[in-house]
C-alpha atoms as a PDB file:
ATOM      1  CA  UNK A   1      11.216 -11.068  47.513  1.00  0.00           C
ATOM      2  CA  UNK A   2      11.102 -14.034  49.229  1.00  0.00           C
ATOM      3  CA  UNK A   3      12.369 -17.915  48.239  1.00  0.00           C
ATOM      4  CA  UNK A   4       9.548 -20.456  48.061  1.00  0.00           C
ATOM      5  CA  UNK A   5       7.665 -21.412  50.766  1.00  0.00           C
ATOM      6  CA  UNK A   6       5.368 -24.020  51.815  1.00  0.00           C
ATOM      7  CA  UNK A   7       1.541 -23.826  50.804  1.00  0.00           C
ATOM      8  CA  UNK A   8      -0.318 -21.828  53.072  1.00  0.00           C
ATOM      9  CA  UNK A   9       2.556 -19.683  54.525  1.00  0.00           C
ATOM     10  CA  UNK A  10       1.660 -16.074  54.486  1.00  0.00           C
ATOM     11  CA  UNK A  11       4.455 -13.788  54.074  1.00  0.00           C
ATOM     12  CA  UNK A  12       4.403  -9.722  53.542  1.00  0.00           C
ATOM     13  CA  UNK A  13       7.468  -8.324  52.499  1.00  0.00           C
ATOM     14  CA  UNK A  14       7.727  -4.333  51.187  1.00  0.00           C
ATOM     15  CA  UNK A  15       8.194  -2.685  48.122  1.00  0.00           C
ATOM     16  CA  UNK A  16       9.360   0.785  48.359  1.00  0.00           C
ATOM     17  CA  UNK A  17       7.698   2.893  45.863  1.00  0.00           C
ATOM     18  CA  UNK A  18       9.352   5.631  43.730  1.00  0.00           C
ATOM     19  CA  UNK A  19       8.107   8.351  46.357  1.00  0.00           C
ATOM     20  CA  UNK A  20       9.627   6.416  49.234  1.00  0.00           C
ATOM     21  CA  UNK A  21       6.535   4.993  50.255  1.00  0.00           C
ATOM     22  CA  UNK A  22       6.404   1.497  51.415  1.00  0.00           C
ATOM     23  CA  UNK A  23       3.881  -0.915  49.624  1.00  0.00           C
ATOM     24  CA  UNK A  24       2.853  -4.255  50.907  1.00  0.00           C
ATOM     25  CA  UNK A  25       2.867  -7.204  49.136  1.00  0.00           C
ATOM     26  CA  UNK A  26       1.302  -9.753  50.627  1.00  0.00           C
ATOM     27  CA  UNK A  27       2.383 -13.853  49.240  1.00  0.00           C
ATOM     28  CA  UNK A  28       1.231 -17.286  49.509  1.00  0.00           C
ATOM     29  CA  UNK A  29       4.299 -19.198  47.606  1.00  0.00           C
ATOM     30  CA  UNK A  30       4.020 -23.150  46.939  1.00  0.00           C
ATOM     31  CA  UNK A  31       6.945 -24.718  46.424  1.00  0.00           C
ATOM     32  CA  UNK A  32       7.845 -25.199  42.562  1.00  0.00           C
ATOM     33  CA  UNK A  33       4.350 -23.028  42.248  1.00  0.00           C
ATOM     34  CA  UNK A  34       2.912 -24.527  38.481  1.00  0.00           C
ATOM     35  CA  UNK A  35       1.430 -20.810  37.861  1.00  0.00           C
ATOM     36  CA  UNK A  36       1.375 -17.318  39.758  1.00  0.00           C
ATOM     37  CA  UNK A  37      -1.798 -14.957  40.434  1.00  0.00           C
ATOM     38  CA  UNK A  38      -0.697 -11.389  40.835  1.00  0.00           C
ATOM     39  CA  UNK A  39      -4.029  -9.802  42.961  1.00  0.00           C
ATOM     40  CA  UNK A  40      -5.348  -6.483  42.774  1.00  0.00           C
ATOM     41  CA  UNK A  41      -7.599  -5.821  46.016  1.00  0.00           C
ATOM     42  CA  UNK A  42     -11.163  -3.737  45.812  1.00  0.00           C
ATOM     43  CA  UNK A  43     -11.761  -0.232  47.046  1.00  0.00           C
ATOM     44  CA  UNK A  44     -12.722  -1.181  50.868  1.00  0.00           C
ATOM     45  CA  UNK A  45     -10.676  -4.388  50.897  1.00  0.00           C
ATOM     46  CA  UNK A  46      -7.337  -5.079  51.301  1.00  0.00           C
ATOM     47  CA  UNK A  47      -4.831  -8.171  51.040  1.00  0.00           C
ATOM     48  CA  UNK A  48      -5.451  -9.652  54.248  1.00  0.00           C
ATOM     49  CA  UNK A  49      -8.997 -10.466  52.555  1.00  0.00           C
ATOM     50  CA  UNK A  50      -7.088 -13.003  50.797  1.00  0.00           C
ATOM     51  CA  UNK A  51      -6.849 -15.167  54.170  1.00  0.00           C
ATOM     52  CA  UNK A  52      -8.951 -17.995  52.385  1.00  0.00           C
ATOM     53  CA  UNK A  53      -7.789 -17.401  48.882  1.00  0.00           C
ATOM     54  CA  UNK A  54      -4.118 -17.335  49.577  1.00  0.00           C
ATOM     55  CA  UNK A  55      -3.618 -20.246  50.951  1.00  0.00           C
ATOM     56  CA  UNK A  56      -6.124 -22.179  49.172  1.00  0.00           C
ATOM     57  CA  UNK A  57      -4.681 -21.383  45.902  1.00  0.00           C
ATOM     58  CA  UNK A  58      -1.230 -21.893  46.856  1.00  0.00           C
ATOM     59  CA  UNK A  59      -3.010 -25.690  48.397  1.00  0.00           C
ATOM     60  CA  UNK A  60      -3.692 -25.989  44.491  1.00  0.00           C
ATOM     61  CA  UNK A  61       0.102 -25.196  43.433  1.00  0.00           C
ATOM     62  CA  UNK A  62      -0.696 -21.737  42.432  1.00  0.00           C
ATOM     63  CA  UNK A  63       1.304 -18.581  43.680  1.00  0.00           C
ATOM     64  CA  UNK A  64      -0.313 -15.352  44.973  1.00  0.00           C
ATOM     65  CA  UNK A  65       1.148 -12.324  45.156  1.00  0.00           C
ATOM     66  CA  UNK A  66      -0.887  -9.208  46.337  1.00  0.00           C
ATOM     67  CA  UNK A  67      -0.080  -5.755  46.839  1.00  0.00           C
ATOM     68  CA  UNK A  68      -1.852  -3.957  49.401  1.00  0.00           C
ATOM     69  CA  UNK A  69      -3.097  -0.233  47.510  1.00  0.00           C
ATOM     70  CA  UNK A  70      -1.555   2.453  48.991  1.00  0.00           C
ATOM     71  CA  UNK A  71      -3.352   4.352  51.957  1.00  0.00           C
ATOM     72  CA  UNK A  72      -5.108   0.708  52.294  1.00  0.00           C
ATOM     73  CA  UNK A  73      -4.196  -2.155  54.343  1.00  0.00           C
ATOM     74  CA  UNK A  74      -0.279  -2.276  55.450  1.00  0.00           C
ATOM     75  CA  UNK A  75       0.883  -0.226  52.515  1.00  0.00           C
ATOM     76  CA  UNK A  76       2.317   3.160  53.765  1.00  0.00           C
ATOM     77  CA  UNK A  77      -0.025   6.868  52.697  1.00  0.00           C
ATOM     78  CA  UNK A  78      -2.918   8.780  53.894  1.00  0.00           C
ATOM     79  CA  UNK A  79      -5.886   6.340  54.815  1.00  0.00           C
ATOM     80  CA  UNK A  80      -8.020   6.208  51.742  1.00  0.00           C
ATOM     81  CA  UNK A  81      -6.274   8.645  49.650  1.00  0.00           C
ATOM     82  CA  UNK A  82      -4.565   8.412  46.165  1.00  0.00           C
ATOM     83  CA  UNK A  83      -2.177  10.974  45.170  1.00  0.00           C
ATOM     84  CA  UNK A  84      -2.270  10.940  41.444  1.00  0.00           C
ATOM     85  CA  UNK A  85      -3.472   8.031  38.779  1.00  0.00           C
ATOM     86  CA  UNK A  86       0.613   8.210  37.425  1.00  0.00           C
ATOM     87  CA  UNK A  87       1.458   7.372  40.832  1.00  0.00           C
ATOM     88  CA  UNK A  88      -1.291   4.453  41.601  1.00  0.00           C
ATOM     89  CA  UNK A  89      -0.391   3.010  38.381  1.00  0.00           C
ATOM     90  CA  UNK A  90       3.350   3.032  38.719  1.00  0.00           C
ATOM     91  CA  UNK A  91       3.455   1.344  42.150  1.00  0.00           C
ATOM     92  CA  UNK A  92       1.402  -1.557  40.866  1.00  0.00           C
ATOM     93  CA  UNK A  93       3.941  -1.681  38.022  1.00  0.00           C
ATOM     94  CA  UNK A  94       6.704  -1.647  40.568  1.00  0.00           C
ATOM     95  CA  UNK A  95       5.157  -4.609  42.516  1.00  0.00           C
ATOM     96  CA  UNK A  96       4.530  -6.947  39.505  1.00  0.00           C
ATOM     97  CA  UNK A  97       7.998  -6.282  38.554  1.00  0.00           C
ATOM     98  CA  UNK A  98       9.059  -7.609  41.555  1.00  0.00           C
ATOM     99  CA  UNK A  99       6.940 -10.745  41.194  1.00  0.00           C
ATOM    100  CA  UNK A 100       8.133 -11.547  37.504  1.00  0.00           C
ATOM    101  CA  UNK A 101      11.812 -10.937  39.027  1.00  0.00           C
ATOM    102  CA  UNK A 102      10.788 -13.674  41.612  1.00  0.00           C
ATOM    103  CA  UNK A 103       9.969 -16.218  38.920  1.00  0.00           C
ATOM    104  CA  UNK A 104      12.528 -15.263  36.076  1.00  0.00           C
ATOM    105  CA  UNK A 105      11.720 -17.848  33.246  1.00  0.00           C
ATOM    106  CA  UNK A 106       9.028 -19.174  35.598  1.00  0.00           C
ATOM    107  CA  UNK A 107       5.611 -20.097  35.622  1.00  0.00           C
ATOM    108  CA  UNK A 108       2.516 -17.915  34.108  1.00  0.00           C
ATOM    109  CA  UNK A 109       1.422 -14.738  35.896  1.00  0.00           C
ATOM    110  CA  UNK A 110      -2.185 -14.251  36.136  1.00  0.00           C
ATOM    111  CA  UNK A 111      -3.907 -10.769  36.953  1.00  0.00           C
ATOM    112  CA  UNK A 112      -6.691 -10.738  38.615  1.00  0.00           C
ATOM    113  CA  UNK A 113      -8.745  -7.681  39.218  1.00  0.00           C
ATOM    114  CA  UNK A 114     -11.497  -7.701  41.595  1.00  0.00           C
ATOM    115  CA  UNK A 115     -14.487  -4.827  41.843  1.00  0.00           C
ATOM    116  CA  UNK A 116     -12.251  -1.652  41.887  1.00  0.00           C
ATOM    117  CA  UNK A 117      -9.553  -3.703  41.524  1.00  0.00           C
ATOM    118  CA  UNK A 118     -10.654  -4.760  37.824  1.00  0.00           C
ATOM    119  CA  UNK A 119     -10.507  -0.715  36.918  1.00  0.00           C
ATOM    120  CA  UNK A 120      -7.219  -0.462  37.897  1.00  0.00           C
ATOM    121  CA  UNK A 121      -5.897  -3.430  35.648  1.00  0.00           C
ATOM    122  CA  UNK A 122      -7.660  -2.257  33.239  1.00  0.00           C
ATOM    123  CA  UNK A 123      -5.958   0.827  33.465  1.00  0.00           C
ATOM    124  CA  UNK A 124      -2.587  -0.570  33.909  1.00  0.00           C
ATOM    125  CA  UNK A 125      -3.276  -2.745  30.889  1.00  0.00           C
ATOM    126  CA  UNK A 126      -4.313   0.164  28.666  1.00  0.00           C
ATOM    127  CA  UNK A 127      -1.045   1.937  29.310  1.00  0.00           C
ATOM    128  CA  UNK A 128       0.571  -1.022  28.962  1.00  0.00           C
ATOM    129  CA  UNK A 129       2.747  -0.926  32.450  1.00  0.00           C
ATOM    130  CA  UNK A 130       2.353  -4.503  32.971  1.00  0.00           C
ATOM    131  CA  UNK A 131       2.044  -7.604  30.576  1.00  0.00           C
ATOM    132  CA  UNK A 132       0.467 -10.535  32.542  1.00  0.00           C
ATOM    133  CA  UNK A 133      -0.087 -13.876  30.551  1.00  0.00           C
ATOM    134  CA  UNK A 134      -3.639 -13.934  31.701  1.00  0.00           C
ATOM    135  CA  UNK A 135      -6.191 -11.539  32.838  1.00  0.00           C
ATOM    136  CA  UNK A 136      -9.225 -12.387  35.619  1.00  0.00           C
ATOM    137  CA  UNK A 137     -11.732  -9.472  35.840  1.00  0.00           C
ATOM    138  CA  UNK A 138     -13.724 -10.251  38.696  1.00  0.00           C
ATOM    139  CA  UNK A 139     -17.379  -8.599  39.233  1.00  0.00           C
ATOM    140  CA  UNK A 140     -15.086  -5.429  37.989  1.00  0.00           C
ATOM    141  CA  UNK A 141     -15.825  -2.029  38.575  1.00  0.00           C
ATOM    142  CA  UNK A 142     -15.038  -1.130  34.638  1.00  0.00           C
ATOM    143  CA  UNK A 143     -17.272   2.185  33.841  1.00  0.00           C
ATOM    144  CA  UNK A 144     -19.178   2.094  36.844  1.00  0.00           C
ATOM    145  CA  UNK A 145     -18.307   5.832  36.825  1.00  0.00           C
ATOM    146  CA  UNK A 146     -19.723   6.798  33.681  1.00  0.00           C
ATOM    147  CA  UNK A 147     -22.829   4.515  34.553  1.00  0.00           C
ATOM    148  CA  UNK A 148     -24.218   6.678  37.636  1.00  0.00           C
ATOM    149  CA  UNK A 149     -23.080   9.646  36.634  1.00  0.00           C
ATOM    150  CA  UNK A 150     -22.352  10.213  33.110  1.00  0.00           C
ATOM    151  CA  UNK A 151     -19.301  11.609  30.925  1.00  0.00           C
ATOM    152  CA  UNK A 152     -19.690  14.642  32.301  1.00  0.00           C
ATOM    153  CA  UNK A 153     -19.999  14.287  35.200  1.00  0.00           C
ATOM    154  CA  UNK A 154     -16.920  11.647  35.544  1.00  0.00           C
ATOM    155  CA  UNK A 155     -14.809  14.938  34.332  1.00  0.00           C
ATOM    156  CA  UNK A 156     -16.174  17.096  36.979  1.00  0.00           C
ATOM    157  CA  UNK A 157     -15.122  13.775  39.800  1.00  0.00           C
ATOM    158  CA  UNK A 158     -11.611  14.220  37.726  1.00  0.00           C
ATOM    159  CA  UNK A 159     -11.193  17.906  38.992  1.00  0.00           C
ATOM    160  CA  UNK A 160     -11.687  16.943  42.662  1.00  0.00           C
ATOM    161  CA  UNK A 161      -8.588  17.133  44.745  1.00  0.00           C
ATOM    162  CA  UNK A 162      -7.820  17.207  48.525  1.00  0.00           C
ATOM    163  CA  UNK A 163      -8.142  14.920  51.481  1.00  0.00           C
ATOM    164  CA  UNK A 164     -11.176  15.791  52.506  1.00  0.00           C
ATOM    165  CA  UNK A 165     -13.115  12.809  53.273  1.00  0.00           C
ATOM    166  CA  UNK A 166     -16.364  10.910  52.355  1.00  0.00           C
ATOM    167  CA  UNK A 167     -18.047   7.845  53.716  1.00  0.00           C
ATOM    168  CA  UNK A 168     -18.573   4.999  51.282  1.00  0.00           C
ATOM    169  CA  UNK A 169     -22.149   4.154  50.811  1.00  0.00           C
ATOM    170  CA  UNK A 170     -21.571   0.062  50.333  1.00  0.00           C
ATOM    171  CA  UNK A 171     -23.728  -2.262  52.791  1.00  0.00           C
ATOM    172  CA  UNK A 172     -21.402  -4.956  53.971  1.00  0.00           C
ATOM    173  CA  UNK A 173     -24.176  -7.528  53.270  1.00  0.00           C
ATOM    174  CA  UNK A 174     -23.470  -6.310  49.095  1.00  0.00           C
ATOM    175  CA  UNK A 175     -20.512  -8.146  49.651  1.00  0.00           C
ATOM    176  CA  UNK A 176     -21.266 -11.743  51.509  1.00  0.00           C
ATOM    177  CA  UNK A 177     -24.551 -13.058  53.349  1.00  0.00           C
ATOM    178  CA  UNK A 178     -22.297 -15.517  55.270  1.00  0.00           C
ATOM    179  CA  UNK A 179     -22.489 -14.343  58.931  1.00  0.00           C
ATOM    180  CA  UNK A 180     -19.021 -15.380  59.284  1.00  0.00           C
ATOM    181  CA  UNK A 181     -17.823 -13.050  56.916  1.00  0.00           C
ATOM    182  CA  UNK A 182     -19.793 -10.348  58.181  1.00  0.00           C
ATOM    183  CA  UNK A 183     -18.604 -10.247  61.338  1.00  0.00           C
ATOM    184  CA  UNK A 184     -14.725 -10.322  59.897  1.00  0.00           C
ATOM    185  CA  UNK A 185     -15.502  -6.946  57.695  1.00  0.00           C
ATOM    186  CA  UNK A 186     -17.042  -5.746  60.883  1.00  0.00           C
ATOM    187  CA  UNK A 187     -14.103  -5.946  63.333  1.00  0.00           C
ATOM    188  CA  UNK A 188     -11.678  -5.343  60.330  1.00  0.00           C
ATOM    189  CA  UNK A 189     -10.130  -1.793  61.199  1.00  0.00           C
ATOM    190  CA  UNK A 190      -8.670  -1.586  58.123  1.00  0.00           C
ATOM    191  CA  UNK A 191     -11.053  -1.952  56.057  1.00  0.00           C
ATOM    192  CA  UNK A 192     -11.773   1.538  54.363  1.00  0.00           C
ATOM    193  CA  UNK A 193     -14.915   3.164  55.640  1.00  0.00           C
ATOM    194  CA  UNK A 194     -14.159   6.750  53.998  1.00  0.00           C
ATOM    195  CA  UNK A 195     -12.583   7.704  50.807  1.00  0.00           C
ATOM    196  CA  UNK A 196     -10.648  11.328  50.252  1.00  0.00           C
ATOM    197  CA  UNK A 197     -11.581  13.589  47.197  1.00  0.00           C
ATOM    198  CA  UNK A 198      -8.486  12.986  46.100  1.00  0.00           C
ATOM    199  CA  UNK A 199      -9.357   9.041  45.798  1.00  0.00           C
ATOM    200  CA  UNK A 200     -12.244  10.047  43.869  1.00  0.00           C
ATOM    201  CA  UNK A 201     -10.393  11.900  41.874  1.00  0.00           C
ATOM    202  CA  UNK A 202      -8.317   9.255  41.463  1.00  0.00           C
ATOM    203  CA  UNK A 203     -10.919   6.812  40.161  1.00  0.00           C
ATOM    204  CA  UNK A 204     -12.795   9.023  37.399  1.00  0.00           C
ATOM    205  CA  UNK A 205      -9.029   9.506  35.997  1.00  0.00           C
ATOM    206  CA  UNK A 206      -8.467   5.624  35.580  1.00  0.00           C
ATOM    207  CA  UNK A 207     -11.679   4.871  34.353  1.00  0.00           C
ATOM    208  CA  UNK A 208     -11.163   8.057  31.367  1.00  0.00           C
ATOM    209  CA  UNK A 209      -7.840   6.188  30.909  1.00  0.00           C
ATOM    210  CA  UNK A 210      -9.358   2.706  29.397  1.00  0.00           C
ATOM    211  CA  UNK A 211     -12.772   4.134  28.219  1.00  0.00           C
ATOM    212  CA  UNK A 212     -11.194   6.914  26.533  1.00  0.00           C
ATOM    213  CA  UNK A 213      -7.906   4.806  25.219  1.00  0.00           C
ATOM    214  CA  UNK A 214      -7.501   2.485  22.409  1.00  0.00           C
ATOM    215  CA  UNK A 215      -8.754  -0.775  22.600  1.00  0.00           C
ATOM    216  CA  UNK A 216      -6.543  -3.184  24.028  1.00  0.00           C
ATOM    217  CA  UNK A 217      -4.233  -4.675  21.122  1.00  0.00           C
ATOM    218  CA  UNK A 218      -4.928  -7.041  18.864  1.00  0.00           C
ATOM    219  CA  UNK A 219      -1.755  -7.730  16.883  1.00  0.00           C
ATOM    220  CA  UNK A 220       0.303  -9.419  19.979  1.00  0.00           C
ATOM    221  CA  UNK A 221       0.415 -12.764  21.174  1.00  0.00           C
ATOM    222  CA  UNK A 222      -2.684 -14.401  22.401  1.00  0.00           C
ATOM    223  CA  UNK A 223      -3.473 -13.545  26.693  1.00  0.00           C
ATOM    224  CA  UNK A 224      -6.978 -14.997  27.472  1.00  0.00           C
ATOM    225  CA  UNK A 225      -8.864 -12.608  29.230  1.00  0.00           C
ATOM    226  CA  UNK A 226     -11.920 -13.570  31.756  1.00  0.00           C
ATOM    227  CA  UNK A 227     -14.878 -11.898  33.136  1.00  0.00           C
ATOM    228  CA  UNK A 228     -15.914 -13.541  36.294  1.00  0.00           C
ATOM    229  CA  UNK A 229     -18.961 -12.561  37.939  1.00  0.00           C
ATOM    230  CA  UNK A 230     -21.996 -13.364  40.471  1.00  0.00           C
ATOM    231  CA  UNK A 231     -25.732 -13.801  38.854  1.00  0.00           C
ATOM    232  CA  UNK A 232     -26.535 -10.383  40.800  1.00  0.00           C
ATOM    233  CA  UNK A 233     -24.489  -8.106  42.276  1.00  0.00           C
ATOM    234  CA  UNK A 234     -25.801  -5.067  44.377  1.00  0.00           C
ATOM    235  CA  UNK A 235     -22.671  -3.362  44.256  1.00  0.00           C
ATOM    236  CA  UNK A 236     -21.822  -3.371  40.466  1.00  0.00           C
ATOM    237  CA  UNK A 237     -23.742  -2.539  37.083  1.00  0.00           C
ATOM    238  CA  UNK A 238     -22.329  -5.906  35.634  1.00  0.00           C
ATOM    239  CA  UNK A 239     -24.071  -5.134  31.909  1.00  0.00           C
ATOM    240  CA  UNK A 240     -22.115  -2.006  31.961  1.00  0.00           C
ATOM    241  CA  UNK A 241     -18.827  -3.599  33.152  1.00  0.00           C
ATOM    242  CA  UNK A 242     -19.588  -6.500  30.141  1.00  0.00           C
ATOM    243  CA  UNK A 243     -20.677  -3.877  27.540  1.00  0.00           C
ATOM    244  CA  UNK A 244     -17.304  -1.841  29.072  1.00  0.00           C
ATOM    245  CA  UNK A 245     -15.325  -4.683  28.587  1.00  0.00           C
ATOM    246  CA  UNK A 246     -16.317  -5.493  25.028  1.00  0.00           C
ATOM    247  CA  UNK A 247     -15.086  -2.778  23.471  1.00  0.00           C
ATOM    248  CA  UNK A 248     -11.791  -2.813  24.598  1.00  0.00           C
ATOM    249  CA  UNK A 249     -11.035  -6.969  24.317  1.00  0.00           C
ATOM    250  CA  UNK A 250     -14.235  -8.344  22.451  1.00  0.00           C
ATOM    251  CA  UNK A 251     -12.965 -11.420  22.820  1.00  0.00           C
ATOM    252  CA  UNK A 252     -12.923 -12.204  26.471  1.00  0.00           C
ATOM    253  CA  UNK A 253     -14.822 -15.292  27.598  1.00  0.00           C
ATOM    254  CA  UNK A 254     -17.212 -14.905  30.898  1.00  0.00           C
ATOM    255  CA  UNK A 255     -17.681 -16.974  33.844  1.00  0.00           C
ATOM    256  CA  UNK A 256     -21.068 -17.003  35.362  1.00  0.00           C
ATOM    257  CA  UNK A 257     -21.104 -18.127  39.115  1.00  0.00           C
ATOM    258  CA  UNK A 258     -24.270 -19.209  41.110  1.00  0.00           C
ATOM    259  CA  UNK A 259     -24.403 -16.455  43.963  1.00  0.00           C
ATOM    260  CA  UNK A 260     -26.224 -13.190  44.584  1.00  0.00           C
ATOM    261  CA  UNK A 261     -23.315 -11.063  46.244  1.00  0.00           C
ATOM    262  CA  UNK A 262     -20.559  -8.900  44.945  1.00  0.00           C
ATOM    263  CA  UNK A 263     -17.541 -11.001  46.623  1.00  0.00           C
ATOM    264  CA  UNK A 264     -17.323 -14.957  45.853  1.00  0.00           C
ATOM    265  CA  UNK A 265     -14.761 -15.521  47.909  1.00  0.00           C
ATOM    266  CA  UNK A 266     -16.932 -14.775  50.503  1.00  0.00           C
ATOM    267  CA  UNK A 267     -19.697 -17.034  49.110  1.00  0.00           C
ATOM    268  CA  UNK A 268     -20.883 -20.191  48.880  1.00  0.00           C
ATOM    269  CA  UNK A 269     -19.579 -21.040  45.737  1.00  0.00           C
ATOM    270  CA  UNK A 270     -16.030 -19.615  46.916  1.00  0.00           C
ATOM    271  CA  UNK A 271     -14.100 -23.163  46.357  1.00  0.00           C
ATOM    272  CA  UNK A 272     -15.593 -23.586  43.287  1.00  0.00           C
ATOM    273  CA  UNK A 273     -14.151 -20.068  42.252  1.00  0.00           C
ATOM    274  CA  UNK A 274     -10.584 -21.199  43.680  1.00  0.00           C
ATOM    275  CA  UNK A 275     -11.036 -24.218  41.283  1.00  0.00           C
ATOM    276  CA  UNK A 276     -12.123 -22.416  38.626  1.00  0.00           C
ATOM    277  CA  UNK A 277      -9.155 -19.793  38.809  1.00  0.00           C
ATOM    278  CA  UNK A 278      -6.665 -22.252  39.841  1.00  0.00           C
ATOM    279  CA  UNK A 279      -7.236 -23.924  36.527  1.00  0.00           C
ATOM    280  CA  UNK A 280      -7.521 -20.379  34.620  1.00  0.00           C
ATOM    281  CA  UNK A 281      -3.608 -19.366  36.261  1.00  0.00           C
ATOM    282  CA  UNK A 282      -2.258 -23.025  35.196  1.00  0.00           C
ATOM    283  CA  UNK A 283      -3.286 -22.565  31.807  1.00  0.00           C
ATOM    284  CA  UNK A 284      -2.624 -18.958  31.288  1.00  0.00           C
ATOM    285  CA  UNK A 285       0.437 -18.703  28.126  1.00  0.00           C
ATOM    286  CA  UNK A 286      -0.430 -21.902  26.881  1.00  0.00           C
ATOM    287  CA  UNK A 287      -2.614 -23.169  23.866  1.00  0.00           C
ATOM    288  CA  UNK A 288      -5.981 -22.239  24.860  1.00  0.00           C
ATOM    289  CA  UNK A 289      -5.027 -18.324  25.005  1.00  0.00           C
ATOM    290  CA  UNK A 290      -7.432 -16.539  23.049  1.00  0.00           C
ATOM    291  CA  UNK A 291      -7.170 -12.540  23.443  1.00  0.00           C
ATOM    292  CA  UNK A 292      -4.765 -10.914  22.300  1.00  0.00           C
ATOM    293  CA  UNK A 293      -3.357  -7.908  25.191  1.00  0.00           C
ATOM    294  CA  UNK A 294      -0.352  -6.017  24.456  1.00  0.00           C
ATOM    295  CA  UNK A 295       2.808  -7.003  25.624  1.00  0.00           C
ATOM    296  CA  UNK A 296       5.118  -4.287  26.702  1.00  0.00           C
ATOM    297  CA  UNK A 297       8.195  -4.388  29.176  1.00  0.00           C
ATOM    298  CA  UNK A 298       7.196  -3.201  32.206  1.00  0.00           C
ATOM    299  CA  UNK A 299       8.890   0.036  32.985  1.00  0.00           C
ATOM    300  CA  UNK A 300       7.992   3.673  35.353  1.00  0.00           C
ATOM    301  CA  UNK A 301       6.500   6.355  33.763  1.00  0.00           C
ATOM    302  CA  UNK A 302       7.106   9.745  34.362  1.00  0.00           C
ATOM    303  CA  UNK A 303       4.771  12.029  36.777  1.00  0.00           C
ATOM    304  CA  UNK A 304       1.627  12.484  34.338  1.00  0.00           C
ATOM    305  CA  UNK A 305       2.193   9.894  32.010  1.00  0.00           C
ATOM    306  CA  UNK A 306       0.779   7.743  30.123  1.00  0.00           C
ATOM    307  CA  UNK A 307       2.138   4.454  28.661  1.00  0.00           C
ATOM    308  CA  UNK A 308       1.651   3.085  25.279  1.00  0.00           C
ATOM    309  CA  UNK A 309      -1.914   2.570  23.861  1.00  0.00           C
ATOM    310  CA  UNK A 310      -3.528   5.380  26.337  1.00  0.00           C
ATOM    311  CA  UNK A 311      -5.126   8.537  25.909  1.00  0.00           C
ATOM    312  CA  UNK A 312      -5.171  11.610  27.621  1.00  0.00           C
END
């Protein structure tokens, strides 16, 4: 890990992963940063979406640290494949590790989970690999699974394997209807235009991981938790990922934003949402912490595991 840097200085540095395969995590360091966002990226995006966010969160004092997934962005791996849930898990473990080690005593880490992003914090949460003192869901993918295809049918996606491949059915205008934006997405190469069945596989397993675990604990100290979200969203069932949400931190407090496409930081409300979460990071730890997460030591599991408070 890097020492502090000016706002707006993007940096990328590697984590090596328990495999040997080399992650990317992608910062935007302040100096003396008053809080840190730790970023988990959506299922076509990557860090390097961040270009905007990064540096205008770190403008507003705020760290961001981002790990690109891996087989996604710089991050080492197939294109678009995940090996095993265990292993996705444990390499996001691995990176935040590395980002509370960069701030020992320091300021507040934030999660933030954004569309596909948001079911994999909510799996790492579950197990309890990571204990953030705040948690962002944003327009989260949380039971999307179950909501197209049922139970069932997310246990059938669960026995998939391979790298065969399969094109991913999202319209780029779900995301942003900024022209601007659309033309980045278009001429971004690594953006991820085809998943493997082992990626599916992938997902169904940490979605039965939080919607088949125990709800997320209630007897530690206080971590607010906040759903953040567009009024309409093409791309996800948001009263499924609210009604998903409930039941495993009834508590958490939403964030309704005034625009009509899945990403806001590619929208016109997108400096509002850098305010918004800005002042969500700063505060995260402190008094106004209302939802109780649990708060385990981050640590790797073995091959196949599952941490505290999960279910297989």
């Amino acid at each position: 890990m890097t020492e502090e840097r000016p706002a707006g200085v993007h940096r990328v540095e590697t984590v090596t992963a328990a495999d040997g395969i080399p992650l990317a995590l992608h910062q935007w360091v302040p100096e003396n940063p008053e809080a840190a966002v730790f970023y988990v990226h959506g299922l076509q995006s990557h860090a390097g979406w961040l270009f905007e966010t990064g540096p205008e969160l770190a403008r507003r004092r705020i760290a961001v640290y981002a790990p690109d997934r891996r087989g996604s962005g710089a991050s080492g791996g197939p294109r678009g494949h995940l090996d095993s849930a265990a292993t996705t898990l444990d390499d996001y473990a691995a990176a935040f590790a590395a980002v509370r080690a960069a701030h020992p005593g320091g300021p507040p880490i934030t999660a933030v989970g954004q569309s596909f992003g948001g079911s994999l914090l909510a799996a790492l949460l579950t197990t309890g690999r990571i204990a953030p003192d705040g948690v962002v869901l944003c327009a989260p993918a949380l039971g999307q699974q179950q909501a197209r295809h049922g139970r069932d049918g997310v246990h059938r996606m669960r026995a998939l394997h391979g790298l065969r491949t399969s094109p991913v059915t999202l319209k780029d205008e779900d995301y942003t209807g900024e022209q601007r934006y659309l033309s980045f997405m278009a001429n971004d190469h690594a953006m991820l235009r085809q998943v493997t069945d082992g990626f599916r596989a992938v997902m169904a397993e940490l979605e039965l991981l939080y919607t088949e675990g125990a709800p997320w604990n209630t007897d530690r100290p206080p971590v607010p938790v906040h759903f953040a979200r567009p009024e309409r969203d093409a791309v996800i069932n948001l009263d499924a990922a609210r009604a998903t949400l409930a039941r495993m931190c009834p508590h958490a407090v939403d964030a309704h934003f005034d625009a009509d496409r899945h990403y806001l930081e590619f929208s016109p409300v997108r400096d509002q949402f850098w305010d918004w979460l800005a002042d969500v990071a700063a505060g995260a730890g402190g008094a106004a912490a209302a939802t109780p997460l649990p708060a385990q030591p981050v640590r790797q599991a073995a091959p196949g595991a599952v941490g505290p408070g999960g279910r297989r």
